[in-house]
C-alpha atoms as a PDB file:
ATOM      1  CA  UNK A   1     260.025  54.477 174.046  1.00  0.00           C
ATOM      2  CA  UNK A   2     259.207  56.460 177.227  1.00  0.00           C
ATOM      3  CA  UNK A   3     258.228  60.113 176.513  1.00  0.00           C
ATOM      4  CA  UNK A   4     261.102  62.071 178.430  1.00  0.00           C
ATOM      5  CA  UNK A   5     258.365  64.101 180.640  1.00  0.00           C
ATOM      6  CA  UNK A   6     257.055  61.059 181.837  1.00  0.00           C
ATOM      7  CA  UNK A   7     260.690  59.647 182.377  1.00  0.00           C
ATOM      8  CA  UNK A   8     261.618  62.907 184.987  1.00  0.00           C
ATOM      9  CA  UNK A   9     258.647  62.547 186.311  1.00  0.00           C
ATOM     10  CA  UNK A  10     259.560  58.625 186.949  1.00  0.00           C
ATOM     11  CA  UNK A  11     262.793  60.010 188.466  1.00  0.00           C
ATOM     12  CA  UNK A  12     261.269  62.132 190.976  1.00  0.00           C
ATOM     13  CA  UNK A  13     258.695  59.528 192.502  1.00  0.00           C
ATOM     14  CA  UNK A  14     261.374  57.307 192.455  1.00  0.00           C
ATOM     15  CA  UNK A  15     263.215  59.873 194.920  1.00  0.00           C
ATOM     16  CA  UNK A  16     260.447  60.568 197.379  1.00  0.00           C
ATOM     17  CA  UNK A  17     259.805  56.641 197.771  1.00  0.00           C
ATOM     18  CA  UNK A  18     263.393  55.889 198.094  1.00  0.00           C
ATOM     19  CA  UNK A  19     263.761  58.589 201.025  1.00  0.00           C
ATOM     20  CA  UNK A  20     260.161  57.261 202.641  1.00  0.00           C
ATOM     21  CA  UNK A  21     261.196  55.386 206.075  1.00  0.00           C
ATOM     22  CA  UNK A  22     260.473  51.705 205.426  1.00  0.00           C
ATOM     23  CA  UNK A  23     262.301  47.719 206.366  1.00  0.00           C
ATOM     24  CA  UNK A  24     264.946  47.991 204.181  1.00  0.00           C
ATOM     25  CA  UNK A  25     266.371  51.438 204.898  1.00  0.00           C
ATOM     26  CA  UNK A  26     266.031  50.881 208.883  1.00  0.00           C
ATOM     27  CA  UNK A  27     268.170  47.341 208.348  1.00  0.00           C
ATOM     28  CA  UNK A  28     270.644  49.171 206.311  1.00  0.00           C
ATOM     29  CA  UNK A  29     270.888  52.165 208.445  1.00  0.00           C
ATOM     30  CA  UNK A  30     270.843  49.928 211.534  1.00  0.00           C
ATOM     31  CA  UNK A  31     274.287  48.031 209.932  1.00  0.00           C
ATOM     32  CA  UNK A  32     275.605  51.328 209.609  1.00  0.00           C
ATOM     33  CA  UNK A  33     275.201  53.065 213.245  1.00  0.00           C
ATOM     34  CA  UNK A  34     275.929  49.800 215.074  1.00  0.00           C
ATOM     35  CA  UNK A  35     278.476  48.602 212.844  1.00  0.00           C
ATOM     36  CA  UNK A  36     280.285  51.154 210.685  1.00  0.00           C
ATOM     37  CA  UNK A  37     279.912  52.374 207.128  1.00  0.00           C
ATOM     38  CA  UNK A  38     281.440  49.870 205.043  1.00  0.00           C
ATOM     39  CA  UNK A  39     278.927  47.544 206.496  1.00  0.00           C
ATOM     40  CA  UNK A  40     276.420  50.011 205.988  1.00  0.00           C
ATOM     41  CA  UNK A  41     277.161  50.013 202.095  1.00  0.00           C
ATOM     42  CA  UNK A  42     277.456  46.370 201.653  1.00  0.00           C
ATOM     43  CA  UNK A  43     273.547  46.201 203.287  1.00  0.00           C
ATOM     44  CA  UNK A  44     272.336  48.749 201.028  1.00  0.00           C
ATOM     45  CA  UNK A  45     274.187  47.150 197.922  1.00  0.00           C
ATOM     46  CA  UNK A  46     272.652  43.565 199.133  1.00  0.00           C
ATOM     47  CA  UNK A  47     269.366  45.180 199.418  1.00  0.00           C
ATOM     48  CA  UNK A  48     269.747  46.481 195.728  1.00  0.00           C
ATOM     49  CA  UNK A  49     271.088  43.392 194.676  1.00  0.00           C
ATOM     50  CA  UNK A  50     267.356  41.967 196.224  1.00  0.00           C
ATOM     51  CA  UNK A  51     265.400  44.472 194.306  1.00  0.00           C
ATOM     52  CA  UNK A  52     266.641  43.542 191.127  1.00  0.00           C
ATOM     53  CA  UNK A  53     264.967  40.051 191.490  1.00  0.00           C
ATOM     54  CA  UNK A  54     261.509  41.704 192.093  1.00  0.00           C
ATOM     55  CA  UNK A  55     262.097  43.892 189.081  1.00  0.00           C
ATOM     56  CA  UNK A  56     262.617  40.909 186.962  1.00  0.00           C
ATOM     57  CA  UNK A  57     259.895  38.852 188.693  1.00  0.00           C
ATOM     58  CA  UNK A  58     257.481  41.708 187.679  1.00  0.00           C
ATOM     59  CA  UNK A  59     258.642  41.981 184.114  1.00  0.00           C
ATOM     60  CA  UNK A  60     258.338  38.370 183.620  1.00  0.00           C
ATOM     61  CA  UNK A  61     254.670  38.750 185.404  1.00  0.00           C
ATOM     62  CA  UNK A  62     255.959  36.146 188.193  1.00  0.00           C
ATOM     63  CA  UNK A  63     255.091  38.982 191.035  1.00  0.00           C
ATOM     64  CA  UNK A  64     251.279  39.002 189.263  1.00  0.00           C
ATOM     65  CA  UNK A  65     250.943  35.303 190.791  1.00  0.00           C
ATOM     66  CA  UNK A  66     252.205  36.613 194.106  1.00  0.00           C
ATOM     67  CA  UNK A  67     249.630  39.406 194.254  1.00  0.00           C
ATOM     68  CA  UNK A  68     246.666  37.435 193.069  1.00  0.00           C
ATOM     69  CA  UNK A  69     247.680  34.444 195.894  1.00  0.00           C
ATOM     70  CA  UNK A  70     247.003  34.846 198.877  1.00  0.00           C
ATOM     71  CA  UNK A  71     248.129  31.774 200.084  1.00  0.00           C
ATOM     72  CA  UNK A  72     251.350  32.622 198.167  1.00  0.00           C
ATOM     73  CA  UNK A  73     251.612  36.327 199.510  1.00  0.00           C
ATOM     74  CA  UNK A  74     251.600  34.854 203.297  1.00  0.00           C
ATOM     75  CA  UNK A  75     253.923  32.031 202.570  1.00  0.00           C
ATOM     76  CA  UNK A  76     257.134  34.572 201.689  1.00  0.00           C
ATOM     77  CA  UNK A  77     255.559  37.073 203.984  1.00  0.00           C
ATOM     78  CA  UNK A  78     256.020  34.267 206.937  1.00  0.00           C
ATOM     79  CA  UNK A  79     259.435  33.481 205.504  1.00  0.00           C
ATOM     80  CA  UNK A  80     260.637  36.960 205.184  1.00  0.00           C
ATOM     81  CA  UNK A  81     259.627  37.843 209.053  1.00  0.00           C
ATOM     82  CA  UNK A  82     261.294  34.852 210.349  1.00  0.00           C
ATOM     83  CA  UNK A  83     264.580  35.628 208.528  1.00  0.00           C
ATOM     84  CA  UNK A  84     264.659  39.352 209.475  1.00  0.00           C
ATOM     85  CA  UNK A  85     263.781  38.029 213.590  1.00  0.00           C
ATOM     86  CA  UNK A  86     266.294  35.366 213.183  1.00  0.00           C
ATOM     87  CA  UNK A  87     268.549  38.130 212.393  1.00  0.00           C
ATOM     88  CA  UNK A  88     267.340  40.517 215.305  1.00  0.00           C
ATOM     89  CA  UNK A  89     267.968  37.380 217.776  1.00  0.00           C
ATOM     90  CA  UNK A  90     271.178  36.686 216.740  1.00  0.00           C
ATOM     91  CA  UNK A  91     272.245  39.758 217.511  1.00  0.00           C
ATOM     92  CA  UNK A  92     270.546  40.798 220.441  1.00  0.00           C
ATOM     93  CA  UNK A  93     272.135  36.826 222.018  1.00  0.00           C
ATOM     94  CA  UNK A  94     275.834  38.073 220.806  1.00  0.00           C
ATOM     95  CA  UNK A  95     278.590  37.950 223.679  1.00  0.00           C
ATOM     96  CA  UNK A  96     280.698  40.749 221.860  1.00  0.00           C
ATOM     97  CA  UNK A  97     279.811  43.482 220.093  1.00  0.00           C
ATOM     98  CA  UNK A  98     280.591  43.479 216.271  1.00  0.00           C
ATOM     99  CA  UNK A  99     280.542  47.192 216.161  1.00  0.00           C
ATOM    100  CA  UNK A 100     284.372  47.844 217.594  1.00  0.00           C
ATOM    101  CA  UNK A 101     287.268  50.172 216.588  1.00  0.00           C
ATOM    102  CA  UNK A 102     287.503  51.448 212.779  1.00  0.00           C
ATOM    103  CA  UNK A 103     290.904  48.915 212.635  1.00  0.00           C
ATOM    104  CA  UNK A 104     289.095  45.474 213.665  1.00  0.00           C
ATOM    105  CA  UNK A 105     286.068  46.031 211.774  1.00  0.00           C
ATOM    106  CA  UNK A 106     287.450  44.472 208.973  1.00  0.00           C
ATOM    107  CA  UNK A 107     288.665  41.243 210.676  1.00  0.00           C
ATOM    108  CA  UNK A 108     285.312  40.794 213.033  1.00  0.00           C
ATOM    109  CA  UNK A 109     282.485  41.750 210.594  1.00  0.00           C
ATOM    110  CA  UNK A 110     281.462  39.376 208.223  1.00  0.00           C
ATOM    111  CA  UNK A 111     280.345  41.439 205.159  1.00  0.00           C
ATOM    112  CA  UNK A 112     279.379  38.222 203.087  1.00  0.00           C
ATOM    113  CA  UNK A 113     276.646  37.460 205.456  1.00  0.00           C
ATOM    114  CA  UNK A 114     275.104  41.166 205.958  1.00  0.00           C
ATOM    115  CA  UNK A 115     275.414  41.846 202.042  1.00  0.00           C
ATOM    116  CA  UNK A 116     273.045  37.867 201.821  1.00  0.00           C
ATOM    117  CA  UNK A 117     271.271  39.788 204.676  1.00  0.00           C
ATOM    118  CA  UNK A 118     270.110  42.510 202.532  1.00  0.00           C
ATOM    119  CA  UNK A 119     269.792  40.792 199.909  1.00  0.00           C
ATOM    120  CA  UNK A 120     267.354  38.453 201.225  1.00  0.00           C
ATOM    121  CA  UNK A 121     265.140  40.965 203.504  1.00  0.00           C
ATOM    122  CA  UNK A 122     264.553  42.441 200.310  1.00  0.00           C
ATOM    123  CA  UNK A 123     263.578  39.353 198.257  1.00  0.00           C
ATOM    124  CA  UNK A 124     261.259  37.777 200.838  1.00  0.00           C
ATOM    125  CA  UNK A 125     259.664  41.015 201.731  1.00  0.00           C
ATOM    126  CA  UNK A 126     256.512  40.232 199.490  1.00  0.00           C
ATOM    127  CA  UNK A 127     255.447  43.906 199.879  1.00  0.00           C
ATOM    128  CA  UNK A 128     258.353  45.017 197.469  1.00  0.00           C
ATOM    129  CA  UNK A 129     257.128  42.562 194.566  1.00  0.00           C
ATOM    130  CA  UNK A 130     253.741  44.377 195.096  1.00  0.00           C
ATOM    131  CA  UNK A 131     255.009  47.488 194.708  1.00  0.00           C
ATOM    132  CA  UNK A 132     257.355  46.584 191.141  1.00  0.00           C
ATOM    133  CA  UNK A 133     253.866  45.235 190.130  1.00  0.00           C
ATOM    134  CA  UNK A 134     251.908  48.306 190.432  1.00  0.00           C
ATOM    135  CA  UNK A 135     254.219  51.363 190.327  1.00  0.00           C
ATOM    136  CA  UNK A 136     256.216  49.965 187.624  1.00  0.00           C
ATOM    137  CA  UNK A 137     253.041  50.264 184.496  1.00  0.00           C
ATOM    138  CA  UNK A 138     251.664  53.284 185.842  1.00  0.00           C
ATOM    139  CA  UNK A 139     254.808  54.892 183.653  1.00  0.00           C
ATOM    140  CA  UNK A 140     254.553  52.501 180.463  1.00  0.00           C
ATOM    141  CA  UNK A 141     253.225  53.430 177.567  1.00  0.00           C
ATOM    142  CA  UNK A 142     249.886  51.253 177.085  1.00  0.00           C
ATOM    143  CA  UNK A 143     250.318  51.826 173.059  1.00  0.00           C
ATOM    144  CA  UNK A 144     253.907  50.930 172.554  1.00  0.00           C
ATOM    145  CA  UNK A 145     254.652  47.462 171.455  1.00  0.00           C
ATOM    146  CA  UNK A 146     257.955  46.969 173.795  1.00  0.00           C
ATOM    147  CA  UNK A 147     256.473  47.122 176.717  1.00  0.00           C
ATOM    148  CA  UNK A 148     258.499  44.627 178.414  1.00  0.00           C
ATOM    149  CA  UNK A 149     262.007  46.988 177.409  1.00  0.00           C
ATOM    150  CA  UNK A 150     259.992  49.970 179.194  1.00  0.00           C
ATOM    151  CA  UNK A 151     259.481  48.166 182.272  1.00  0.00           C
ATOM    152  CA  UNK A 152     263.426  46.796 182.464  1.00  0.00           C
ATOM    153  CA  UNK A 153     264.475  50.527 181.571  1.00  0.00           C
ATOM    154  CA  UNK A 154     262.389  51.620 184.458  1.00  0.00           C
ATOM    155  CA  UNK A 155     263.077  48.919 187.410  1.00  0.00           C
ATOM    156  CA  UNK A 156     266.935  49.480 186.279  1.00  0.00           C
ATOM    157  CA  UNK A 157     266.246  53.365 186.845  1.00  0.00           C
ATOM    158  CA  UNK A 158     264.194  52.881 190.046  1.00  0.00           C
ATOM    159  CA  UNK A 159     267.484  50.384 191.224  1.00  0.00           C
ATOM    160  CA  UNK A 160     270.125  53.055 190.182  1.00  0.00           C
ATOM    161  CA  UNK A 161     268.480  55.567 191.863  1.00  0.00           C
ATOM    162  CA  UNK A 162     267.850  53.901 195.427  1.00  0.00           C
ATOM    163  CA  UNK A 163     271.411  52.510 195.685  1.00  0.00           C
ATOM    164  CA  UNK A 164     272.484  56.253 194.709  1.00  0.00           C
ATOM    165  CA  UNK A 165     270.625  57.688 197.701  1.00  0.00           C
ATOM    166  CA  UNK A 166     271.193  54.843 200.124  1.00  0.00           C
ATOM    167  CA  UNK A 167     275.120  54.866 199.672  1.00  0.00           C
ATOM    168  CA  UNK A 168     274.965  58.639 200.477  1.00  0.00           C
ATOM    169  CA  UNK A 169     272.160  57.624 203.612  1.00  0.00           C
ATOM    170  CA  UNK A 170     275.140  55.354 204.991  1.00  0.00           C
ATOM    171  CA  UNK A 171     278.320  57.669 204.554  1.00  0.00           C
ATOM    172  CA  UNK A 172     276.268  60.845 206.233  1.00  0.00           C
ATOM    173  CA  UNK A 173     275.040  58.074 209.168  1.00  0.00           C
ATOM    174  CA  UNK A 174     278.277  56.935 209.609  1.00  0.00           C
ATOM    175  CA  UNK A 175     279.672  60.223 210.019  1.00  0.00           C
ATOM    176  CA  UNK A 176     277.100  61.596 212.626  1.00  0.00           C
ATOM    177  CA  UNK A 177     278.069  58.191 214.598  1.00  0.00           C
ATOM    178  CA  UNK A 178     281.426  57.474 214.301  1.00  0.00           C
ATOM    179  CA  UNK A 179     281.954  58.684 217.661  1.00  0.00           C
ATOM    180  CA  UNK A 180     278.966  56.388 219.029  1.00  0.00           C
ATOM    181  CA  UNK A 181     281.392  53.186 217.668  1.00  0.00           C
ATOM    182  CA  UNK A 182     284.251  54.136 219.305  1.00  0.00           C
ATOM    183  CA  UNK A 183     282.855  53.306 222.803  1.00  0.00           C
ATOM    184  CA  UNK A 184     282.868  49.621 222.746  1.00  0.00           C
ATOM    185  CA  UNK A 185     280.164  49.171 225.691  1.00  0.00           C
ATOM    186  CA  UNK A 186     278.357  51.240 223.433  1.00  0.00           C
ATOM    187  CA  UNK A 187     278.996  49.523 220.835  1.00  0.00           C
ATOM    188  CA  UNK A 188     277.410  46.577 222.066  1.00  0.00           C
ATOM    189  CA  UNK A 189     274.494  48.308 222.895  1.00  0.00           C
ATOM    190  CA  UNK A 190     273.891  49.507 219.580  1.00  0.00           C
ATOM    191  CA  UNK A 191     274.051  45.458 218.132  1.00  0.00           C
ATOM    192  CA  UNK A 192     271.667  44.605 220.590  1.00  0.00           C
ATOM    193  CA  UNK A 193     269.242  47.561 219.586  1.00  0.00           C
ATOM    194  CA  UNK A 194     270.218  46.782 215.683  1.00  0.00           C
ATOM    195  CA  UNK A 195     269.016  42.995 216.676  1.00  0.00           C
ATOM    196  CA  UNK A 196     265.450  44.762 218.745  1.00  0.00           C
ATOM    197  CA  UNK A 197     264.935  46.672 215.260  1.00  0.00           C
ATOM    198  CA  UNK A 198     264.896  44.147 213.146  1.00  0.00           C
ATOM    199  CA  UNK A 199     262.749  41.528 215.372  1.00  0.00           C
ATOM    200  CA  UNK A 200     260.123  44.516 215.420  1.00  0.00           C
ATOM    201  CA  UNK A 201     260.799  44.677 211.549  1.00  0.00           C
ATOM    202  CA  UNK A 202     259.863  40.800 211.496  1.00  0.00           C
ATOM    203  CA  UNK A 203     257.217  40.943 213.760  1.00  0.00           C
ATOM    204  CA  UNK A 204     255.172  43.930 212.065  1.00  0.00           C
ATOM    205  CA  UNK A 205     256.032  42.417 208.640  1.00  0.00           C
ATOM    206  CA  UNK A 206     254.251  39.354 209.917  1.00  0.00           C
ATOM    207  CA  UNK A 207     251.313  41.392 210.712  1.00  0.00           C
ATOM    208  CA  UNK A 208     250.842  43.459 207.699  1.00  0.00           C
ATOM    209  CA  UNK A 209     248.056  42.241 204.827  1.00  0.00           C
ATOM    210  CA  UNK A 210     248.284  42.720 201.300  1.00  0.00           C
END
């Protein structure tokens, strides 16, 4: 099993990489100042839902492929930046502003398709499988013969943890912008930035290398 030192230690690198700016947080704190923080929640638990498949990918030593391929690595990175631009079109070309009064948010927002949303920025962002792949064994213990339990033990950790932090990112964004949503012109504004952010999001995910 994993030494307990080692385990808090796990913990806290797990909390300064979950706090580090990166795609994922700005699409799920983007939901949540343009659209509310119900909207921001169901992102982040999309986007945690995502992460779970690169934890299992790594375990199972499917992410190993991705990081030896390079032909493999730009295929889902190509994917991945098209999806999130798609997004960042969408809502930059919307006539009315999904972001309106606390009481309609329900009825206009479609939190299906921004929890998929998460979910799937996550899973084609090629970058995160890296990551499971190399963070994941520097923790293991080389000389214990469950290895594969140590990793699931720590990817279910790392998950716990993130969702932890990113529900309480949300409800203190919502709060500091509550009053932003209640303009509707505003509103609308902040969409159309929300759709800017994540075509930039596509665009430099596009340009990144392994």
């Amino acid at each position: 099993m994993i030494e307990l030192h080692t385990y808090v230690l796990f913990i806290g690198a797990v909390v300064l990489l979950v706090m580090a700016p990166g795609p994922d947080m700005a699409y799920m704190l983007g939901r949540t100042i343009a659209q509310g923080r119900k909207a921001g929640i169901v992102a982040a638990i999309g986007i945690n839902a995502g992460a779970y498949v690169h934890v299992f990918a790594a375990v199972l030593g499917l992410s190993a492929i991705l990081a030896a391929s390079s032909f493999a690595f730009a295929a889902v990175k190509i994917i991945g930046a098209c999806y999130l631009i798609w997004i960042g079109l969408r809502a930059i070309s919307a006539t009315t502003g999904p972001a309106d009064l606390e009481q309609n948010q329900s009825r206009k927002l479609d939190y299906t398709a921004i929890f998929w949303q998460g979910f799937l920025s996550d899973v084609l962002n090629p970058k995160v499988a890296v990551f499971y792949l190399a963070f994941l064994p520097q923790f293991v213990d080389v000389g214990s013969a469950n290895k594969t339990s140590q990793l699931l033990i720590l990817g279910v950790t790392s998950n716990m943890i993130a969702v932890c932090i990113n529900i309480a990112l949300v409800c203190f964004a919502s709060v500091a912008t509550a009053k932003l949503r209640r303009n509707r012109k505003l509103s609308a504004w902040l969409n159309k930035a929300m759709g800017a952010l994540f075509v930039a999001l596509g665009l430099r995910l596009a340009s990144e290398k392994l």
